[in-house]
Protein backbone atom coordinates (compact mmCIF):
# COMPACT_ATOMS: atom_id res chain seq x y z
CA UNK A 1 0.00 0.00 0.00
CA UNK A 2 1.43 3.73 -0.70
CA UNK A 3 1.89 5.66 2.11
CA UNK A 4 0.50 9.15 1.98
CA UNK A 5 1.43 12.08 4.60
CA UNK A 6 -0.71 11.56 7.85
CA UNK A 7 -3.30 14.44 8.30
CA UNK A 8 -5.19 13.21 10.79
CA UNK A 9 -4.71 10.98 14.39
CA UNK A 10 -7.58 9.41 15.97
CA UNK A 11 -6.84 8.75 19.87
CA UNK A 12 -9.56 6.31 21.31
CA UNK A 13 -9.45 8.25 25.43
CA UNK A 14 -9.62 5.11 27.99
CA UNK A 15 -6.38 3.71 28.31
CA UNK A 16 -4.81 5.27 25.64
CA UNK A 17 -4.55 8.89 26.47
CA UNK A 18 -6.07 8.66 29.66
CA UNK A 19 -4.62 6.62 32.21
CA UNK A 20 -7.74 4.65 33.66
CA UNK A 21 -7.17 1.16 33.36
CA UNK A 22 -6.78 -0.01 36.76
CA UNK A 23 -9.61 2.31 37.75
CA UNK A 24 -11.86 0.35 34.83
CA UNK A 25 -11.01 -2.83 36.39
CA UNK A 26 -12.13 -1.73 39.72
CA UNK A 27 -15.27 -0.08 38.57
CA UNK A 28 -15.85 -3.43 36.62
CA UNK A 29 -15.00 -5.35 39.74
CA UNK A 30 -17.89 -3.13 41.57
CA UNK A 31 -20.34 -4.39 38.86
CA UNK A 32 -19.79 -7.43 38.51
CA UNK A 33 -20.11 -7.81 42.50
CA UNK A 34 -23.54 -5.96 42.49
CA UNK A 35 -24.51 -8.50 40.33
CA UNK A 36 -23.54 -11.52 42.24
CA UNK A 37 -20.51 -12.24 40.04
CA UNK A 38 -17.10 -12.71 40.77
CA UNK A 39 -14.73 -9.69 40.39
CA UNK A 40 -12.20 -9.00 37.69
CA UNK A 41 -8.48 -8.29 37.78
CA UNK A 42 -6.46 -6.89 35.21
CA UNK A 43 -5.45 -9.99 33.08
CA UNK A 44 -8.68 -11.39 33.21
CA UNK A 45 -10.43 -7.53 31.83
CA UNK A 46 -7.43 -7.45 29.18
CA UNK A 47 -8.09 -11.33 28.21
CA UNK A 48 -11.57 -10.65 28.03
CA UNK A 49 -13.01 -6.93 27.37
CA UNK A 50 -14.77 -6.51 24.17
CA UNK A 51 -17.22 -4.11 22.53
CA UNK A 52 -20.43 -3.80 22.54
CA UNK A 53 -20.52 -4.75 26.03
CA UNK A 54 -23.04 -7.68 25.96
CA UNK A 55 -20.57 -10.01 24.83
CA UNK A 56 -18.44 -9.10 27.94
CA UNK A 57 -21.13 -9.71 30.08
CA UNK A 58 -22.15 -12.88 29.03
CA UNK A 59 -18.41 -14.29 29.05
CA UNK A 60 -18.30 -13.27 32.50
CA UNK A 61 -21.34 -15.43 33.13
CA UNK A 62 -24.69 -13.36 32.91
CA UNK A 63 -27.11 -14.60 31.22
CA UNK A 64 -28.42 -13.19 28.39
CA UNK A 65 -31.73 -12.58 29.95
CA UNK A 66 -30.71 -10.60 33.03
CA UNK A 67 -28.46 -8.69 30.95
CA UNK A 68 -31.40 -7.57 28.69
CA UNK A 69 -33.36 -7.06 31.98
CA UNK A 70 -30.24 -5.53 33.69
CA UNK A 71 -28.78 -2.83 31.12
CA UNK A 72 -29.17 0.32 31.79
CA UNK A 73 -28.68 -0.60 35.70
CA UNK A 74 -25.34 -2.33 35.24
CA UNK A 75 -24.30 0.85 33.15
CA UNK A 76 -25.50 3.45 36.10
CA UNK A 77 -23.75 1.44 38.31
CA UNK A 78 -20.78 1.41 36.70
CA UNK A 79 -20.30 5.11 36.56
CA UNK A 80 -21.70 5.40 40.02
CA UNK A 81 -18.43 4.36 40.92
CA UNK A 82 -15.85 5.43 37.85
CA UNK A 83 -17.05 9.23 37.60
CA UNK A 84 -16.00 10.35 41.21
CA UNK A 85 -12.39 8.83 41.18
CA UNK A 86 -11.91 9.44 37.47
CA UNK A 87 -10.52 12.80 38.75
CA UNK A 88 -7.53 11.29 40.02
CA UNK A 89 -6.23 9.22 37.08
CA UNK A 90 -3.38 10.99 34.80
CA UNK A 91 -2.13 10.64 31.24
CA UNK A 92 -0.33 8.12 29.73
CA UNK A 93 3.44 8.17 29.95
CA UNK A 94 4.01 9.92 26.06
CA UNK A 95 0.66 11.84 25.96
CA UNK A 96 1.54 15.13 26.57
CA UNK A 97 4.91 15.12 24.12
CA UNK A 98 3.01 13.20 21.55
CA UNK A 99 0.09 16.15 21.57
CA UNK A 100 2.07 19.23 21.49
CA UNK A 101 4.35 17.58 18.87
CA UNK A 102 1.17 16.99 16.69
CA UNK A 103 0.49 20.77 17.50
CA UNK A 104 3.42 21.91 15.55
CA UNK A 105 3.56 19.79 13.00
CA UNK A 106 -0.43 21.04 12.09
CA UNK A 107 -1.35 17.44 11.98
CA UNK A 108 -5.17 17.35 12.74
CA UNK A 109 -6.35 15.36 15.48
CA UNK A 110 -9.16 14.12 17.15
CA UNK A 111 -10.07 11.59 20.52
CA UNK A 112 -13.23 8.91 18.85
CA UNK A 113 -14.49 7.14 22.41
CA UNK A 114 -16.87 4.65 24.25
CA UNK A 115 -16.92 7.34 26.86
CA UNK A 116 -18.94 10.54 27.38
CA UNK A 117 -17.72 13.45 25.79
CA UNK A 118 -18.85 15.75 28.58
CA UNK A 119 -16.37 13.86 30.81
CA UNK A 120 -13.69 13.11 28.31
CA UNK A 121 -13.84 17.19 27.98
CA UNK A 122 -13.60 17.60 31.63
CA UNK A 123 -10.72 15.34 31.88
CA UNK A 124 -8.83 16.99 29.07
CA UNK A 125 -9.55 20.83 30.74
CA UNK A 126 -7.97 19.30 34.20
CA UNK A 127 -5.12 17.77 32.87
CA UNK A 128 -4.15 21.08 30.70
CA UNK A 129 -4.19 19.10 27.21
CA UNK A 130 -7.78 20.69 25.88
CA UNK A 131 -6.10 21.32 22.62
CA UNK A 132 -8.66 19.15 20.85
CA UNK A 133 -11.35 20.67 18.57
CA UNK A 134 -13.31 17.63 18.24
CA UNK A 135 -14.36 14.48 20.65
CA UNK A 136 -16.75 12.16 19.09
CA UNK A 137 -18.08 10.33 22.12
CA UNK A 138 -21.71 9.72 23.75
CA UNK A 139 -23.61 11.55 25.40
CA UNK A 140 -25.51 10.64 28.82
CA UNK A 141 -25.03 7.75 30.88
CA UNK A 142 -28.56 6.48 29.81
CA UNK A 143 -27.13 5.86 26.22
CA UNK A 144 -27.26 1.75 26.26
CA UNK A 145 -26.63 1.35 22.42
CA UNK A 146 -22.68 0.53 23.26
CA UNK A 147 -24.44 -2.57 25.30
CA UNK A 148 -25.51 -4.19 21.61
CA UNK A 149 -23.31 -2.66 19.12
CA UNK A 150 -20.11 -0.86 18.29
CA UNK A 151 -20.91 2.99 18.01
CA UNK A 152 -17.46 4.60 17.41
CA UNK A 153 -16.46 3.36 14.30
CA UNK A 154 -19.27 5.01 12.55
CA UNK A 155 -18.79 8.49 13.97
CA UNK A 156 -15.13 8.28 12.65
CA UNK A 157 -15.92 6.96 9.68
CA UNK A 158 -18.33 10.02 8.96
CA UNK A 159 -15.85 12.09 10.09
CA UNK A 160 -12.85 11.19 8.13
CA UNK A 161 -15.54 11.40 5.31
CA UNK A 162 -16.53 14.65 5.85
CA UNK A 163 -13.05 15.91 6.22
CA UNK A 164 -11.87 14.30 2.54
CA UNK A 165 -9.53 12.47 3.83
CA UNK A 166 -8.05 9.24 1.88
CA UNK A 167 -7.97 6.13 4.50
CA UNK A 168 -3.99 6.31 4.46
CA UNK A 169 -4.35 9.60 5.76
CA UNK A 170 -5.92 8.58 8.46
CA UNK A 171 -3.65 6.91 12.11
CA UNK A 172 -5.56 5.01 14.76
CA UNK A 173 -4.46 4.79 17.92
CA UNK A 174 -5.56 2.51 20.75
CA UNK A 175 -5.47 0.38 23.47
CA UNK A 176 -7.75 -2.34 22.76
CA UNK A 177 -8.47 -4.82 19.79
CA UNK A 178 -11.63 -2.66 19.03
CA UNK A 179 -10.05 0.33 17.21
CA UNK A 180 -7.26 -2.04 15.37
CA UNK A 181 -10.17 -3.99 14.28
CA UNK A 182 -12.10 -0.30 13.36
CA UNK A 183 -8.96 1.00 11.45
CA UNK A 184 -8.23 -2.21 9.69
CA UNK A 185 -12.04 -1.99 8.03
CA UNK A 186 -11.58 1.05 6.64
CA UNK A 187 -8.32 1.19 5.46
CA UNK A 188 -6.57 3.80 7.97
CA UNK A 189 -2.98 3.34 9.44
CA UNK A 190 -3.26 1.07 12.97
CA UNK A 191 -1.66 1.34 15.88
CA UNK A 192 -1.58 -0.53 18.99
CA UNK A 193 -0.73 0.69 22.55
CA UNK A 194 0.33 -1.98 24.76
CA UNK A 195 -0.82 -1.33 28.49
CA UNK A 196 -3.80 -0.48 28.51
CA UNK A 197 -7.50 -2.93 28.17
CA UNK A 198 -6.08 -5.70 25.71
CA UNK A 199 -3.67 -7.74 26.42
CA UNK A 200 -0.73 -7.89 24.01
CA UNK A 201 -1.38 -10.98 22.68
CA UNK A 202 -5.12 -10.10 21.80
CA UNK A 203 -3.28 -6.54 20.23
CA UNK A 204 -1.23 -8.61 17.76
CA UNK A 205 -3.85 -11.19 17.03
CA UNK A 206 -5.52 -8.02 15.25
CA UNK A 207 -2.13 -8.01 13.45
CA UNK A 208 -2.07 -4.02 13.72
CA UNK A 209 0.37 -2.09 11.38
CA UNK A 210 2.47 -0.76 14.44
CA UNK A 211 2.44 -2.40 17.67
CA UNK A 212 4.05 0.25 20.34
CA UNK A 213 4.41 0.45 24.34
CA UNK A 214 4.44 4.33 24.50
CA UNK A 215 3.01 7.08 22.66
CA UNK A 216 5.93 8.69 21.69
CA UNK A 217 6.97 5.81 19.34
CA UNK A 218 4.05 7.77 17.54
CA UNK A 219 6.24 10.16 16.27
CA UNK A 220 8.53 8.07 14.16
CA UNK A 221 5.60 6.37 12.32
CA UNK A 222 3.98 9.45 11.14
CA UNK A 223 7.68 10.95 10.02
CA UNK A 224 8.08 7.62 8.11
CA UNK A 225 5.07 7.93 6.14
CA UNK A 226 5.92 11.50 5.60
CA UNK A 227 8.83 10.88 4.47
CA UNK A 228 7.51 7.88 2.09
CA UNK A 229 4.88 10.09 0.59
CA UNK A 230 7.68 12.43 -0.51
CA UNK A 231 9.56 9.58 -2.05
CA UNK A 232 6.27 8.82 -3.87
């Protein structure tokens, strides 16, 4: 495939930018219990996370009926926990470098997330890196379409679209089998960040383009294409 000059980054937030992971795993853990299931732990959430949600649930032993029954509940309680400690997690070792860098080099980007984007905005204000002109995220907590189906992919997809963007313009970046598997569809560049909900081993099973363990690796794969385009 020809590599063309990146113009745009898409960041998925949890566990890519944002450091939450181990606060995901005990919000999950909190969930699961209210539930009468057993809690998670970090290998088991990386072995076993997947979008839309349902599928997660019903590995982790719900059945399909009390999910259906269940939904919005297990999503309220979720957040019931997450949204008052999200406040203390940081960024990702790399975030911060990786951003400003982007900044100068006038390469567009743009955070496409499970999460809310009230909250993802929130986050981004405290941490001082609210340099991003567009989230694409949901909206309220009461939003259970994540629960059935993937949500994100489509919102980027329109976007890149409406931007006129060529797919090989186009980096994704994340933490978790579900935006390889996103990028991979439509053609973009893919990148996987070790670390955060995957585990490695599901991250290269997705057989990304780039498989990294911190975000400032970032910066060498976008010069390389740059510097292929030229060539081209």
């Amino acid at each position: 495939m020809t590599k063309d000059k990146i113009k745009l980054v898409a960041f998925d937030w949890n566990g890519t930018i944002f450091a939450d992971t181990n606060l995901v795993v005990r919000a999950m853990s909190h969930t699961l219990v209210k539930f009468r299931l057993k809690p998670t732990n970090l290998k088991e959430l990386q072995h076993k996370m997947v979008v839309p949600f349902k599928l997660y649930w019903l590995a982790m032993g719900m059945k399909l009926k009390d999910f259906e029954r269940n939904v919005l509940t297990i999503r309220k309680t979720y957040f019931t926990y997450y949204e008052p400690r999200e406040g203390l997690c940081r960024t990702r070792a790399g975030s911060r470098e990786i951003l400003d860098w982007l900044e100068t080099q006038k390469i567009n980007k743009v955070i496409f997330s499970n999460h809310m984007e009230s909250h993802i905005r929130k986050q981004l204000k405290r941490l001082e890196i609210d340099s991003f002109k567009d989230i694409l995220g949901f909206t309220t907590v009461e939003d259970t379409s994540l629960m059935h189906k993937r949500g994100k992919e489509s919102q980027l997809e329109e976007y890149v679209i409406k931007n006129r963007l060529k797919p090989n313009e186009v980096l994704v970046v994340g933490d978790t089998t579900e935006e390889i598997e996103i990028g991979k569809k439509f053609g973009y560049v893919t990148v996987a960040l070790s670390g955060g909900n995957s585990s490695t081993r599901r991250l290269k099973a997705t057989k990304p383009d780039h498989l990294i363990h911190h975000l400032k690796k970032l910066k060498n794969i976008i010069q390389d294409h740059g510097r292929t385009a030229a060539k081209n």
